[in-house]
Protein backbone atom coordinates (compact mmCIF):
# COMPACT_ATOMS: atom_id res chain seq x y z
CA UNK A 1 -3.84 -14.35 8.39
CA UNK A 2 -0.42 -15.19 6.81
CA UNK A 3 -0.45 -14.88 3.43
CA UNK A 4 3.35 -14.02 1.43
CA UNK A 5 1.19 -11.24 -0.92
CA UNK A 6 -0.28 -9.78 1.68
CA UNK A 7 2.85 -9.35 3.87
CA UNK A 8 4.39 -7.81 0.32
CA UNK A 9 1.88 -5.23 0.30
CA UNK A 10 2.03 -4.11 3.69
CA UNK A 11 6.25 -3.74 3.29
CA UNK A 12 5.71 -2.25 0.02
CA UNK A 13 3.10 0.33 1.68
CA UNK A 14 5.61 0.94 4.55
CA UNK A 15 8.28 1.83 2.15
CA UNK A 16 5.86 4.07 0.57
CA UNK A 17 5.35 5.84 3.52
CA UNK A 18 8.85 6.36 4.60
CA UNK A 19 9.51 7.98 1.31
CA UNK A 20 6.87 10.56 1.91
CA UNK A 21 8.49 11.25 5.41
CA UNK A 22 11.64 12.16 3.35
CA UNK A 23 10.10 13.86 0.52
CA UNK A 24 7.99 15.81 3.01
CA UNK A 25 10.82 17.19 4.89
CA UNK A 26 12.77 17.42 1.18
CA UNK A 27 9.78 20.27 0.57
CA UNK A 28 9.52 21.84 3.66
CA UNK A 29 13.58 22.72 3.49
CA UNK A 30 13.75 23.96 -0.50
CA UNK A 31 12.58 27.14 -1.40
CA UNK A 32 12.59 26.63 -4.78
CA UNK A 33 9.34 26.89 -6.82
CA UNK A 34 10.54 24.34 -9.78
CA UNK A 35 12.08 21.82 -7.40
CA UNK A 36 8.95 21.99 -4.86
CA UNK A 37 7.18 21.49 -7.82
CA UNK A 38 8.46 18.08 -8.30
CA UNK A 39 8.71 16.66 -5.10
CA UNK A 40 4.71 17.77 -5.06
CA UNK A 41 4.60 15.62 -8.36
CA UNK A 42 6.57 12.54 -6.77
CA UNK A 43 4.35 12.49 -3.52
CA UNK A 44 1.21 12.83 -5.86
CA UNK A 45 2.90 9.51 -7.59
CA UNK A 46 3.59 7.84 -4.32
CA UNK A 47 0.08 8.34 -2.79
CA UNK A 48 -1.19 6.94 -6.09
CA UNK A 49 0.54 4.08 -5.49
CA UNK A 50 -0.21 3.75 -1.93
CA UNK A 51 -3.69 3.92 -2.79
CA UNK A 52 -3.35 1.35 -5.68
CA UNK A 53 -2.05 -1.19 -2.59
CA UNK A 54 -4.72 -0.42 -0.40
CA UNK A 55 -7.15 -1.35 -2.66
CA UNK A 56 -5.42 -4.68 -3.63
CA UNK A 57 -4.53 -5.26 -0.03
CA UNK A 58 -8.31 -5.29 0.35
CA UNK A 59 -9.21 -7.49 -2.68
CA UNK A 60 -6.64 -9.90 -1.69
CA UNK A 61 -7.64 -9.93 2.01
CA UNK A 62 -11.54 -10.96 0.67
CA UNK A 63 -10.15 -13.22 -1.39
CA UNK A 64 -8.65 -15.29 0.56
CA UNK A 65 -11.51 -14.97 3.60
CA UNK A 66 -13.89 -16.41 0.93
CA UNK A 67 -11.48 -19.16 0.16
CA UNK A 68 -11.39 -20.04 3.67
CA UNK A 69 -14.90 -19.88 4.51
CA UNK A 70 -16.11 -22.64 1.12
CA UNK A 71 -12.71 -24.52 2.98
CA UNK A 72 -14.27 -24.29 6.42
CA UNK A 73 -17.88 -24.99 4.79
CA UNK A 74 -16.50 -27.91 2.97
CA UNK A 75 -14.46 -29.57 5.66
CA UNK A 76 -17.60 -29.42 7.97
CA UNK A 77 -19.31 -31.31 5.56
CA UNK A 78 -17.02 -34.39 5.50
């Protein structure tokens, strides 16, 4: 299915995860307590986020299914 929101969510979710990959190697290199404490904080943010996506990724994705099926329903009517 190519849909423009869709394809926004999926780069925005890939983004996401690339910025754990940095902020997980950011916290396996620092040994300090305060600064792994906010990295911790910022990948708590970013898998919020993430999660946020998914779940409008999947709302979307219905959405527009059930839009196609009452199109496909209607257009074997005619």
């Amino acid at each position: 299915m190519n849909d423009s929101y869709l394809d926004e969510l999926k780069s925005d979710f890939e983004n996401y995860s690339e910025q754990l990959k940095k902020l997980k190697k950011k916290l396996l290199k620092t040994n300090s307590a305060e600064l792994q404490s906010k990295i911790i904080k910022q990948i708590d943010s970013i898998a919020s986020k993430m999660e946020n996506n998914q779940k409008q990724s999947v709302k979307v994705t219905k959405s527009r299914l059930k839009e196609m099926k009452k199109k496909t329903k209607n257009d074997s009517i005619f």
